[in-house]
PDB file of N, CA and C in Angstrom:
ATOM      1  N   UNK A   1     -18.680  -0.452   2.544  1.00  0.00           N
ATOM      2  CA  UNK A   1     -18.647  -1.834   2.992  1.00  0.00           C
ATOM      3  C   UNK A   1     -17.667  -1.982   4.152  1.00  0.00           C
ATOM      4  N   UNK A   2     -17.793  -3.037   5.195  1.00  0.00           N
ATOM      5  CA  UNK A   2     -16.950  -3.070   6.122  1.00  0.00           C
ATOM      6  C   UNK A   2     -16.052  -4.239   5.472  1.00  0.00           C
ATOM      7  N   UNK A   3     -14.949  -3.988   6.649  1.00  0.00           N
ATOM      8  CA  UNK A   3     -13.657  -5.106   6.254  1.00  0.00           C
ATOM      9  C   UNK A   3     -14.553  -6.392   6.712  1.00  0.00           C
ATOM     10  N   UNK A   4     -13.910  -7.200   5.439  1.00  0.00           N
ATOM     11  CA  UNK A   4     -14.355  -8.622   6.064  1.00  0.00           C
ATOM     12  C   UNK A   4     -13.709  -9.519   5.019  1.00  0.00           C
ATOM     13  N   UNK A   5     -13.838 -11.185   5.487  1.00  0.00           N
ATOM     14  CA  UNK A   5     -13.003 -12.090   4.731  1.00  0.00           C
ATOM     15  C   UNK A   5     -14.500 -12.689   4.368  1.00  0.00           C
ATOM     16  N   UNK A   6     -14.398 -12.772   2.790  1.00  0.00           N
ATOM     17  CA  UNK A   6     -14.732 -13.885   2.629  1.00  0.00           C
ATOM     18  C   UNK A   6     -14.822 -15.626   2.640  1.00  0.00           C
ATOM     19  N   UNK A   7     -15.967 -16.311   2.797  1.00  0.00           N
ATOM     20  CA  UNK A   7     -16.171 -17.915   2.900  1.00  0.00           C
ATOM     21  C   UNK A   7     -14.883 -18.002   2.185  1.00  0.00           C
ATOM     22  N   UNK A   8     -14.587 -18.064   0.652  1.00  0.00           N
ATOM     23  CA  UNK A   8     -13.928 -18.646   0.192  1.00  0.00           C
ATOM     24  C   UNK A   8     -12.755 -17.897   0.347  1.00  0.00           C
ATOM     25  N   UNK A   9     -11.764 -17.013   0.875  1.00  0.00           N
ATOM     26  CA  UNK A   9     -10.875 -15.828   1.327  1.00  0.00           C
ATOM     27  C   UNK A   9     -10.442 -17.039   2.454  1.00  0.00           C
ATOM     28  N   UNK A  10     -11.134 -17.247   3.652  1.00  0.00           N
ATOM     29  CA  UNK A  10     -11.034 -17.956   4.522  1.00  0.00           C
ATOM     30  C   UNK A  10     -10.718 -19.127   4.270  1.00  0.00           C
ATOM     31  N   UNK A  11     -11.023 -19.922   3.380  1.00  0.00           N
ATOM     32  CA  UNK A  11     -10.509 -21.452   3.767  1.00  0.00           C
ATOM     33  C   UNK A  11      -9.486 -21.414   3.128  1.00  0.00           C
ATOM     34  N   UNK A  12      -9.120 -20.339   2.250  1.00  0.00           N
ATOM     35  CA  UNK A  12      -7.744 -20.333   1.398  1.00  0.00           C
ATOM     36  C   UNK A  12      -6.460 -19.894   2.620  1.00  0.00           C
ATOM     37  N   UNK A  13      -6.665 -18.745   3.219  1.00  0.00           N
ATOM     38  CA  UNK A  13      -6.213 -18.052   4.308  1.00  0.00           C
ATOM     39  C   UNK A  13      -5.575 -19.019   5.325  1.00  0.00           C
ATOM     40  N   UNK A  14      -6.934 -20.601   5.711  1.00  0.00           N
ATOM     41  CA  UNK A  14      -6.595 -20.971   6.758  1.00  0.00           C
ATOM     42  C   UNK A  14      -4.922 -21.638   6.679  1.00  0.00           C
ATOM     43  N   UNK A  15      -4.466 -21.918   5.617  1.00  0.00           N
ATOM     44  CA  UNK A  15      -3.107 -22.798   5.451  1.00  0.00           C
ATOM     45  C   UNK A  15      -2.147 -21.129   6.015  1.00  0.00           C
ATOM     46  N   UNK A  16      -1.796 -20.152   5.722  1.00  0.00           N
ATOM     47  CA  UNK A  16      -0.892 -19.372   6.217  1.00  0.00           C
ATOM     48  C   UNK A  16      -0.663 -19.131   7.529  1.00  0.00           C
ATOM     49  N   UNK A  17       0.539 -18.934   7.960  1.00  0.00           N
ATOM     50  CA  UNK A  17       1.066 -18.758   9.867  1.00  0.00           C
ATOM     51  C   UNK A  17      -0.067 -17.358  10.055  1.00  0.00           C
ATOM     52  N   UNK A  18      -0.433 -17.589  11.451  1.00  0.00           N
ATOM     53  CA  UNK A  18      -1.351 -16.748  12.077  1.00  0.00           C
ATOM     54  C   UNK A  18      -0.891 -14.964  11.498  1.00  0.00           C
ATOM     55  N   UNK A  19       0.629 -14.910  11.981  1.00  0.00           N
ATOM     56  CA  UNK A  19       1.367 -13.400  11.972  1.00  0.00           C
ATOM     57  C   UNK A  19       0.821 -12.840  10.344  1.00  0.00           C
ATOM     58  N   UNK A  20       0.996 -13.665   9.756  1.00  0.00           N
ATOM     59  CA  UNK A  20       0.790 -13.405   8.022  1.00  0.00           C
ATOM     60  C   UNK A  20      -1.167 -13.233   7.915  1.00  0.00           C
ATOM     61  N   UNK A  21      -1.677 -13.778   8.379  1.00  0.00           N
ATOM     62  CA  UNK A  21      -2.705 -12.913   8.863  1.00  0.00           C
ATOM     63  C   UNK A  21      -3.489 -11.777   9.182  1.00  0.00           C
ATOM     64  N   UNK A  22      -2.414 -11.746  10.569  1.00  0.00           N
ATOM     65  CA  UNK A  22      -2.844 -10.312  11.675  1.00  0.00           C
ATOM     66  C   UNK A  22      -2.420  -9.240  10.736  1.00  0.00           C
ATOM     67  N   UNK A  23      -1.044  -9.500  10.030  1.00  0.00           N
ATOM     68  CA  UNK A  23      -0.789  -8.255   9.281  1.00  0.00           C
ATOM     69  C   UNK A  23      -1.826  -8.172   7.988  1.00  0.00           C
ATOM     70  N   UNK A  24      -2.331  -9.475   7.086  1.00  0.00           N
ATOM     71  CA  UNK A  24      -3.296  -9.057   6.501  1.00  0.00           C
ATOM     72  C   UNK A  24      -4.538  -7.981   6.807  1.00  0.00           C
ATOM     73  N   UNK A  25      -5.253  -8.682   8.020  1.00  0.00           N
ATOM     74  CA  UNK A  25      -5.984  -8.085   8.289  1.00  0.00           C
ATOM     75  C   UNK A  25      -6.328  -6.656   8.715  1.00  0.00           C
ATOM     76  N   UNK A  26      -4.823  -6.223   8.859  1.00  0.00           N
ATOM     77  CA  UNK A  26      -4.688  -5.116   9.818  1.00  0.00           C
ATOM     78  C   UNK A  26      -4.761  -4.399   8.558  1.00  0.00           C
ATOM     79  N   UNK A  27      -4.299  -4.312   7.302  1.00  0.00           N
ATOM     80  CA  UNK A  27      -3.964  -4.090   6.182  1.00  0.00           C
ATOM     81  C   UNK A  27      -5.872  -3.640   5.530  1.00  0.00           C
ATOM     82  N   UNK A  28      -6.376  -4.649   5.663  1.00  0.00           N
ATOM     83  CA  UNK A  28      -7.750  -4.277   4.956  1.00  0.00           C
ATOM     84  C   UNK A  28      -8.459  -3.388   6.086  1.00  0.00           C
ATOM     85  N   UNK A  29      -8.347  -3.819   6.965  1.00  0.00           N
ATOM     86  CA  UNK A  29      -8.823  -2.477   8.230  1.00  0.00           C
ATOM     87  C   UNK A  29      -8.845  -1.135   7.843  1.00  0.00           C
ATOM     88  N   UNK A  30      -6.984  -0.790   7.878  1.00  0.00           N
ATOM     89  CA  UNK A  30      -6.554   0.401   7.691  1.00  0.00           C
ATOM     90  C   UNK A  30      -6.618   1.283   6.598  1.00  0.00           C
ATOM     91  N   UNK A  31      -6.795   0.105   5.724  1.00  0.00           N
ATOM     92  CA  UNK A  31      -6.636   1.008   3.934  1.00  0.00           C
ATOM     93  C   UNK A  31      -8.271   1.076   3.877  1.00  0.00           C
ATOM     94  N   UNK A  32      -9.165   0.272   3.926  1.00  0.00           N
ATOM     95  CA  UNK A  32     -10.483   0.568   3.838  1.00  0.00           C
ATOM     96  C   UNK A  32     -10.983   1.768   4.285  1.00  0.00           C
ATOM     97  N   UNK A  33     -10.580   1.753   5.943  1.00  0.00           N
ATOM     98  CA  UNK A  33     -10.794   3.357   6.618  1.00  0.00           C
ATOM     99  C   UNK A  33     -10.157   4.573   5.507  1.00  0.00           C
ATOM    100  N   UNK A  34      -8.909   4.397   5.349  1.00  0.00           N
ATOM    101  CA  UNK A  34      -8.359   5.532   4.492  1.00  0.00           C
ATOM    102  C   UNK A  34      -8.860   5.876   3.185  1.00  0.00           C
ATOM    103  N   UNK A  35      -9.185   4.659   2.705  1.00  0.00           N
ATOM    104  CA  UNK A  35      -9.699   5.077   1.467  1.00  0.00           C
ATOM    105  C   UNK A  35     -11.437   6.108   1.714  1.00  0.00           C
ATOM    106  N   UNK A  36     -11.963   5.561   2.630  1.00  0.00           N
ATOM    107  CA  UNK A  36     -12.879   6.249   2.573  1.00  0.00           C
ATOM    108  C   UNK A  36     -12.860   7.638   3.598  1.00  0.00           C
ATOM    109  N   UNK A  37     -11.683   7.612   3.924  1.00  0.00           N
ATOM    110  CA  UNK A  37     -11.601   9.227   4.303  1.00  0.00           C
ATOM    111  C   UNK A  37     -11.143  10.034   3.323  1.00  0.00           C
ATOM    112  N   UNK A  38     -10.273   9.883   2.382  1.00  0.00           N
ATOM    113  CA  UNK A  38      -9.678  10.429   1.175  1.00  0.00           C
ATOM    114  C   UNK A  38     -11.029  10.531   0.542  1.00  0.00           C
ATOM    115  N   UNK A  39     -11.915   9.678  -0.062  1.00  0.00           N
ATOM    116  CA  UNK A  39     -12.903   9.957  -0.641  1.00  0.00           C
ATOM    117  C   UNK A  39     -13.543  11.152   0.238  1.00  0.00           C
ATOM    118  N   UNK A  40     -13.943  11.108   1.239  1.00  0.00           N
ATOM    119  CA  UNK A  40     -14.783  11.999   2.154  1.00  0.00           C
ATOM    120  C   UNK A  40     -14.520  13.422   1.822  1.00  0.00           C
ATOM    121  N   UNK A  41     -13.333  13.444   1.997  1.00  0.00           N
ATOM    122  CA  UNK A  41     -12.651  15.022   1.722  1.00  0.00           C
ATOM    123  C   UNK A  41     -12.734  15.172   0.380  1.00  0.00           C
ATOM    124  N   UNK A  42     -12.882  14.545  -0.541  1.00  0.00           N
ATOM    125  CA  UNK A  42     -12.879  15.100  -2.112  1.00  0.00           C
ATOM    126  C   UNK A  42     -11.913  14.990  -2.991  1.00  0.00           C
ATOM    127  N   UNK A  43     -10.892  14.167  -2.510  1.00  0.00           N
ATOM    128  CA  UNK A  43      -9.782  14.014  -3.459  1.00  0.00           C
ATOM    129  C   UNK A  43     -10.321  13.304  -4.615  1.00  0.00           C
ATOM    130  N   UNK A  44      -9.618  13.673  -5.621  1.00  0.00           N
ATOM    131  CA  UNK A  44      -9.772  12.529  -6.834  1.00  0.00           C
ATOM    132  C   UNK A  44      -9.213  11.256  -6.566  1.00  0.00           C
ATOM    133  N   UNK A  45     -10.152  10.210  -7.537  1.00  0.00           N
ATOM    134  CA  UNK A  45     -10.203   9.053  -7.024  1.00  0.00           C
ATOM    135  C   UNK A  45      -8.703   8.724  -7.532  1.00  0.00           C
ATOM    136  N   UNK A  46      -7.990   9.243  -8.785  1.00  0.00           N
ATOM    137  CA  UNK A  46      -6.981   8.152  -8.888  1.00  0.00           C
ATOM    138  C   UNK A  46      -5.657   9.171  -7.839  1.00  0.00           C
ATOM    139  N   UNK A  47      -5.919  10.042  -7.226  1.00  0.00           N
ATOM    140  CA  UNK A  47      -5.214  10.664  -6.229  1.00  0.00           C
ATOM    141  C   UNK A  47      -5.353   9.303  -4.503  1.00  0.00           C
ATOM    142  N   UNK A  48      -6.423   8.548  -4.614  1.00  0.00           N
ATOM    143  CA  UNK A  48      -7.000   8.017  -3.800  1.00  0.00           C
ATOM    144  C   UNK A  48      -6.731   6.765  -3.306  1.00  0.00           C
ATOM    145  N   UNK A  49      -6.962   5.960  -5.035  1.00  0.00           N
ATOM    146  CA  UNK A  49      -6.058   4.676  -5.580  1.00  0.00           C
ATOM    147  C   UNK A  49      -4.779   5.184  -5.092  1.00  0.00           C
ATOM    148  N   UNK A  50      -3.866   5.863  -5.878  1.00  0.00           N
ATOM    149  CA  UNK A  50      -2.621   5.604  -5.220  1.00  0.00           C
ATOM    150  C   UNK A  50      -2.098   5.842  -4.148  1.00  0.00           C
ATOM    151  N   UNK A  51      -2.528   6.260  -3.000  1.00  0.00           N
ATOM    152  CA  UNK A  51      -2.266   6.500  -1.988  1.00  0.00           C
ATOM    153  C   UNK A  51      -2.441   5.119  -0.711  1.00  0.00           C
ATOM    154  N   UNK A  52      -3.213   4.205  -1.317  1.00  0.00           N
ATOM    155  CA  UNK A  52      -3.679   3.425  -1.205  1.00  0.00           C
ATOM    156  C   UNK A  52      -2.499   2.379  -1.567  1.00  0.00           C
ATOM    157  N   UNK A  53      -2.564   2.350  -2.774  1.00  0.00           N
ATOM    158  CA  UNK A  53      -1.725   1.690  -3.456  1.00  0.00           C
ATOM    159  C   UNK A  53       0.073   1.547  -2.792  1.00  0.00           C
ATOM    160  N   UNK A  54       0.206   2.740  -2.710  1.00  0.00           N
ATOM    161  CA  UNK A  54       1.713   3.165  -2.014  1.00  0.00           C
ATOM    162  C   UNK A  54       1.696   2.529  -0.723  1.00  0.00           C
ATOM    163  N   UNK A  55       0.452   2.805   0.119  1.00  0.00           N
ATOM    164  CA  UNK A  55       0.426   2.404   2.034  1.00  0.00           C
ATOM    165  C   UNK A  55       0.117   0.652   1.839  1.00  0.00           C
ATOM    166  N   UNK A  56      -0.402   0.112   0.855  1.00  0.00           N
ATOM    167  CA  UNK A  56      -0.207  -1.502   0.551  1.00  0.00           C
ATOM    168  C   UNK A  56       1.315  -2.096   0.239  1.00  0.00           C
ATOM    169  N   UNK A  57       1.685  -1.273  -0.354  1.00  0.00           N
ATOM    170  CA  UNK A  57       2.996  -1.829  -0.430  1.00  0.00           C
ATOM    171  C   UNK A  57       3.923  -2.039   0.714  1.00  0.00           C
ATOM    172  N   UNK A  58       3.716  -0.843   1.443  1.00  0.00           N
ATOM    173  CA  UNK A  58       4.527  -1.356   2.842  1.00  0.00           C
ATOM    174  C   UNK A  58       4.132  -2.843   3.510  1.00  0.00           C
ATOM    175  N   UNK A  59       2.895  -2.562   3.766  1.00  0.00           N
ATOM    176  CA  UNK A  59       2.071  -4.070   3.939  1.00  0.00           C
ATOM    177  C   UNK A  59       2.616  -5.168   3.790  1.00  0.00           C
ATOM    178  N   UNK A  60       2.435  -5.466   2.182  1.00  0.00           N
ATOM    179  CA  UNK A  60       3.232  -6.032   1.723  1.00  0.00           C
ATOM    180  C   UNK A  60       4.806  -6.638   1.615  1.00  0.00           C
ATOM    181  N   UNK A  61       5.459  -5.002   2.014  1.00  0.00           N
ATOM    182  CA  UNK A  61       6.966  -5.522   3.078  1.00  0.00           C
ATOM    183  C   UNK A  61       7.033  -6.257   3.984  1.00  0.00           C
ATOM    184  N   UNK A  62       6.040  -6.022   5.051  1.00  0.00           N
ATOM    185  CA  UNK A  62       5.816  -6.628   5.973  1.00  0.00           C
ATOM    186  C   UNK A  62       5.457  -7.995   6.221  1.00  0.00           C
ATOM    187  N   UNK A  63       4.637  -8.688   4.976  1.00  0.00           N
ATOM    188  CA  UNK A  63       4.463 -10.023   5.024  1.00  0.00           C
ATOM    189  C   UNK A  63       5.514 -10.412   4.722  1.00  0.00           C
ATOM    190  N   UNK A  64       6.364  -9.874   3.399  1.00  0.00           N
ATOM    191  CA  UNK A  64       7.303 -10.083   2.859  1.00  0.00           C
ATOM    192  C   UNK A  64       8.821 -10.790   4.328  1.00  0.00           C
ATOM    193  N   UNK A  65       8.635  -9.783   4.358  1.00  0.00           N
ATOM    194  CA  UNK A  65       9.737  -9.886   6.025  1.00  0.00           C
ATOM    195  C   UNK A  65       9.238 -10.779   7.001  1.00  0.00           C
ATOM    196  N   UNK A  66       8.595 -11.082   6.721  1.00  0.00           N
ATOM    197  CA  UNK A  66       7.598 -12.120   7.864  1.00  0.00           C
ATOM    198  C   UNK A  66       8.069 -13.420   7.433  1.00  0.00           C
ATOM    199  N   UNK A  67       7.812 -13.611   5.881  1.00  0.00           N
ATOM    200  CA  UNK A  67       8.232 -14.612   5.500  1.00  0.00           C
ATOM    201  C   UNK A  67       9.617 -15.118   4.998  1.00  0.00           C
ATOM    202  N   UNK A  68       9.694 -14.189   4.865  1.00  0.00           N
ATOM    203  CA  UNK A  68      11.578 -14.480   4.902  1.00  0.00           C
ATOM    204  C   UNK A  68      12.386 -14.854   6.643  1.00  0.00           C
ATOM    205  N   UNK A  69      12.028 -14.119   7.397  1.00  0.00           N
ATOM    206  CA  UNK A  69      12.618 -14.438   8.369  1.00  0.00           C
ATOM    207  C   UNK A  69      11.848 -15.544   9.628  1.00  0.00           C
ATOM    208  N   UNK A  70      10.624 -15.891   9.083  1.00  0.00           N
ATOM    209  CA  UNK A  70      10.100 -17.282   9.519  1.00  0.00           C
ATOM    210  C   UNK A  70       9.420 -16.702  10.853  1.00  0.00           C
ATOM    211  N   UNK A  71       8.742 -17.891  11.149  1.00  0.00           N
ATOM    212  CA  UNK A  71       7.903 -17.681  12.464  1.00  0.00           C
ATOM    213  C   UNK A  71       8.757 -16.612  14.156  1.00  0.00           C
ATOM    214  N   UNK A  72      10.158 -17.170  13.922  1.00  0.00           N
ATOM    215  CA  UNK A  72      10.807 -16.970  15.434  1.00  0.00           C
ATOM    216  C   UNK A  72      10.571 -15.128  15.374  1.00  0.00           C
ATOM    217  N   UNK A  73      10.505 -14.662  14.070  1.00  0.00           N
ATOM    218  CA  UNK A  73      10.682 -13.533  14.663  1.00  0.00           C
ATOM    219  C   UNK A  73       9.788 -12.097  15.021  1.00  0.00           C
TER     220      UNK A  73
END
């Protein structure tokens, strides 16, 4: 499947600052691609999940820090 937001993803989405966004999005981009290159090569899936799992969390820093230190930065 390709990255994409859902109808209802979207009107929830629309209330957050743009930046909290771009990094979402960049987020389902990147891990989607990865996950399906890890699959490609043959890893096991819960080798796959967490790798996944681990590169979301940074992500996640990142909104994190976004929102703590507010739009200016």
């Amino acid at each position: 499947m390709q990255a994409r937001v859902s109808r209802k993803l979207h009107d929830r989405n629309e209330r957050l600052p743009q930046a909290i966004r771009d990094i979402a999005w960049k987020a389902q981009v990147r891990l989607r691609a990865r996950y399906r290159r890890l699959s490609a090569v043959g890893k096991p899936k819960v080798i796959v999940t967490t790798a996944i799992a681990r590169e979301m969390v940074g992500f996640l820093w990142a909104i994190a820090r976004q929102v703590q230190l507010g739009p200016a930065a």
